[in-house]
C-alpha atoms as a PDB file:
ATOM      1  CA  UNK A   1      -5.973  34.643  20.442  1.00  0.00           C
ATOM      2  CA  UNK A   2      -3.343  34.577  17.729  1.00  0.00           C
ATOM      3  CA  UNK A   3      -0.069  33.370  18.377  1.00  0.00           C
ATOM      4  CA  UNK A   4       1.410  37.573  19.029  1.00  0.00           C
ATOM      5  CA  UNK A   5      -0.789  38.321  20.909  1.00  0.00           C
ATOM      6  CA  UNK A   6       0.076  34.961  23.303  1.00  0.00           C
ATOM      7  CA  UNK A   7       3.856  36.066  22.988  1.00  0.00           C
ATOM      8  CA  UNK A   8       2.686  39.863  24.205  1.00  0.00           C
ATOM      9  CA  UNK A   9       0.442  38.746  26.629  1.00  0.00           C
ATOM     10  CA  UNK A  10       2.957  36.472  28.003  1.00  0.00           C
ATOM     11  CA  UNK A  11       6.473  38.327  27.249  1.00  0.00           C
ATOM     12  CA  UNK A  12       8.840  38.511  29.766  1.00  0.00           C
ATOM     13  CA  UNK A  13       7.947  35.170  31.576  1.00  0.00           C
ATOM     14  CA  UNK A  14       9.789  32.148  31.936  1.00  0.00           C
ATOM     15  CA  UNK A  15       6.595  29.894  30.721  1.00  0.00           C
ATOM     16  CA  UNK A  16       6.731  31.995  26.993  1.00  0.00           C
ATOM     17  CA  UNK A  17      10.189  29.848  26.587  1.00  0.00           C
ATOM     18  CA  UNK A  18       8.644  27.054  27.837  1.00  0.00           C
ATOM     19  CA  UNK A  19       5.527  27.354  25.588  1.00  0.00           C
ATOM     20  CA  UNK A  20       8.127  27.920  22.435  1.00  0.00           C
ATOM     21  CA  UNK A  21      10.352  25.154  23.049  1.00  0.00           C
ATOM     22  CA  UNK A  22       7.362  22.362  23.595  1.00  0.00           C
ATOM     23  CA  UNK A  23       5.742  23.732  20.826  1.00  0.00           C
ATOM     24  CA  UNK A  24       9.142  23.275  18.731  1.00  0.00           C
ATOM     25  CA  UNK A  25       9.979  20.069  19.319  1.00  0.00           C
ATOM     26  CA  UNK A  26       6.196  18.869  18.700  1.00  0.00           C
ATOM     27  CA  UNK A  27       6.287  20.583  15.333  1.00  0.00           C
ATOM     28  CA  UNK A  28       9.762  19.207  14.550  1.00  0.00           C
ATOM     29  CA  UNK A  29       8.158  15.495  13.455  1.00  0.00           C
ATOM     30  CA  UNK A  30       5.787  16.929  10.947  1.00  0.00           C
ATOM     31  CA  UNK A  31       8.877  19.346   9.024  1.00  0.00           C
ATOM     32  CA  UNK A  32       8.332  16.901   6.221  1.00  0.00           C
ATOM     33  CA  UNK A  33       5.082  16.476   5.699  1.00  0.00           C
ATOM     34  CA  UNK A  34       3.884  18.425   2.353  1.00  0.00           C
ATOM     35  CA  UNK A  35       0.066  18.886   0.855  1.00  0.00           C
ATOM     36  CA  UNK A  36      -0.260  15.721  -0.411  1.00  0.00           C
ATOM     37  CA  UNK A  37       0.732  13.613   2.554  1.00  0.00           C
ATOM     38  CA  UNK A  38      -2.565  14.574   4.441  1.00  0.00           C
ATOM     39  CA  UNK A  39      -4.681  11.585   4.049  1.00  0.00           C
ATOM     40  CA  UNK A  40      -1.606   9.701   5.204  1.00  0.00           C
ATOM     41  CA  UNK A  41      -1.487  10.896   8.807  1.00  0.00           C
ATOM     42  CA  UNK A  42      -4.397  10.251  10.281  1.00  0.00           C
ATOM     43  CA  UNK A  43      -4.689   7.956  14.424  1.00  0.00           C
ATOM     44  CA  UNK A  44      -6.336   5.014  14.359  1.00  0.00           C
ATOM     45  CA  UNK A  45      -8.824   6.522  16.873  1.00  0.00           C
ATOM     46  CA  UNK A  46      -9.209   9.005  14.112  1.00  0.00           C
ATOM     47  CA  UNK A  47     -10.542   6.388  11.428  1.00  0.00           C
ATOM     48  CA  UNK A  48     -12.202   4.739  13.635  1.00  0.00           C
ATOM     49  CA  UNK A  49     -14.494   7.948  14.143  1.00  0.00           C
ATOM     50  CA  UNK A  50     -14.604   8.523  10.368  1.00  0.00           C
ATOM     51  CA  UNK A  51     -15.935   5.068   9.796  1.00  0.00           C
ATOM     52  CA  UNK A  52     -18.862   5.342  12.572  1.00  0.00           C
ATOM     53  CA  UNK A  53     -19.772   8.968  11.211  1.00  0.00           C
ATOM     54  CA  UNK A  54     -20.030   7.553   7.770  1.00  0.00           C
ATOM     55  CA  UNK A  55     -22.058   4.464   9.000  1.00  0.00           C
ATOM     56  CA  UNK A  56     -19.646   1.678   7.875  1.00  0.00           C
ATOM     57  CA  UNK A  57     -18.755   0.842  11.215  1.00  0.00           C
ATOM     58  CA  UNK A  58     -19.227  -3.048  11.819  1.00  0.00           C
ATOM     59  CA  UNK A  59     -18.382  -5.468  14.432  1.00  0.00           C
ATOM     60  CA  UNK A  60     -16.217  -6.947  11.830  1.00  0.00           C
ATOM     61  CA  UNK A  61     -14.505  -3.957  11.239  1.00  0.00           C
ATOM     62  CA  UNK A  62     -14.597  -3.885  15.127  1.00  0.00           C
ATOM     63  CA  UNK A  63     -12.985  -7.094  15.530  1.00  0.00           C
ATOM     64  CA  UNK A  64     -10.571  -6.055  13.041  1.00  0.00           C
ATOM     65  CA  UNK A  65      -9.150  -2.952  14.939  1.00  0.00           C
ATOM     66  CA  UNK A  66      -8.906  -5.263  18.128  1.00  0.00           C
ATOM     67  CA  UNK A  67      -6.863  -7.492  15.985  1.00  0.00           C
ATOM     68  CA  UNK A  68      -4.168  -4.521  15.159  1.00  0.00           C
ATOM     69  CA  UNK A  69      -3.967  -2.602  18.338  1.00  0.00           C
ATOM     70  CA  UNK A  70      -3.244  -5.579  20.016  1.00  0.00           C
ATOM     71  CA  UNK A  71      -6.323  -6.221  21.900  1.00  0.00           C
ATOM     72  CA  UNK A  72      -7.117  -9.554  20.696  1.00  0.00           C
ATOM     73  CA  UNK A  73      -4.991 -12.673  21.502  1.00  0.00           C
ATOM     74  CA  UNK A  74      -3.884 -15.190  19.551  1.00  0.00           C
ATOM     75  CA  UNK A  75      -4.676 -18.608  20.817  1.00  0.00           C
ATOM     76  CA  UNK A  76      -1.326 -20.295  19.150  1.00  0.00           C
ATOM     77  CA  UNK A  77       0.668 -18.196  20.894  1.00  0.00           C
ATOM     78  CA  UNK A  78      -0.933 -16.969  23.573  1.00  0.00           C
ATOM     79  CA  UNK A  79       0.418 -13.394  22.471  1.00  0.00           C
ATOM     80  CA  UNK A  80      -1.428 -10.219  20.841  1.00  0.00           C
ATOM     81  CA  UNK A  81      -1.435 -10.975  17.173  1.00  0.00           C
ATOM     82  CA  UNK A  82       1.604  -9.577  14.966  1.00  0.00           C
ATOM     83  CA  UNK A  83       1.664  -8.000  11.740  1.00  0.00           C
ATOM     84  CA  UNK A  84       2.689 -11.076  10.192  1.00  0.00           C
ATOM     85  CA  UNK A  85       0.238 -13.052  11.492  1.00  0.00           C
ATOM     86  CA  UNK A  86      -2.323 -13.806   8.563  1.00  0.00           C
ATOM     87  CA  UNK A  87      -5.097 -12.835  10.918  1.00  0.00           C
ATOM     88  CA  UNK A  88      -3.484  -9.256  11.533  1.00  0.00           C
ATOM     89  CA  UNK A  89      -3.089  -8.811   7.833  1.00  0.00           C
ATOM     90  CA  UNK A  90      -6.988  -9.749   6.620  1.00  0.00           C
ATOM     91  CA  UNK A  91      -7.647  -7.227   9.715  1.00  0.00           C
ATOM     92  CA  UNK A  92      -5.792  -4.028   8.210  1.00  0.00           C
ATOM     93  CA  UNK A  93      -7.232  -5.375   4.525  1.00  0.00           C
ATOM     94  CA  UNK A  94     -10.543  -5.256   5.717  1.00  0.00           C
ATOM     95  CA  UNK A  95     -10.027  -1.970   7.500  1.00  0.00           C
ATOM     96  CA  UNK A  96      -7.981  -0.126   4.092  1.00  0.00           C
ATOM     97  CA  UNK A  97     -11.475  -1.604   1.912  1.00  0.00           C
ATOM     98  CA  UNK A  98     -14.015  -0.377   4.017  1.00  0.00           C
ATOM     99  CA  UNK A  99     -11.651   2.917   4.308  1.00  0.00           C
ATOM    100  CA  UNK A 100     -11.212   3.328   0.159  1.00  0.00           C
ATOM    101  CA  UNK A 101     -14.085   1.646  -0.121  1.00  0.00           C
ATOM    102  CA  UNK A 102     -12.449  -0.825  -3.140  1.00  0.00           C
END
């Protein structure tokens, strides 16, 4: 269905407002975003797909991703690693290689 016909199909009920303001605010983060920030906005979940479709998946690359959502503790602290952490950063270099593939 395209978007009129939703708004036809749907006119006169509360939920059309509803649907429009949800749908507003969602689309109010990505106002700024032009053609060539597309490779920029992509999840984590997302990449992590890409990488096992493409076959460079790893359980380094595995370890890595542990490392930066903050699944993977560091024994120093006790804590999830942090960006600064030099473990955190090899872990997003080795993801942004096997990503680029440089």
């Amino acid at each position: 269905m395209s978007v009129k016909e939703i708004e036809d199909a749907m006119e006169g009920t509360p939920l059309l407002d509803v649907l429009k303001s949800v749908a507003k605010s969602k689309a109010k983060k990505f106002k700024d975003i032009d053609i060539a920030d597309g490779a920029a906005y992509i999840t984590d979940e997302m990449c992590e797909n890409l990488l096992k479709m493409v076959g460079s998946w790893s359980n380094e690359i595995e370890q890595a991703f542990k490392i930066l959502r903050g699944q993977e503790i560091n024994p120093k602290t006790g804590k999830p690693y942090t960006v600064s952490d030099s473990r955190a950063t090899k872990a997003y270099n080795k993801i942004i290689t096997t990503v680029i593939g440089a």
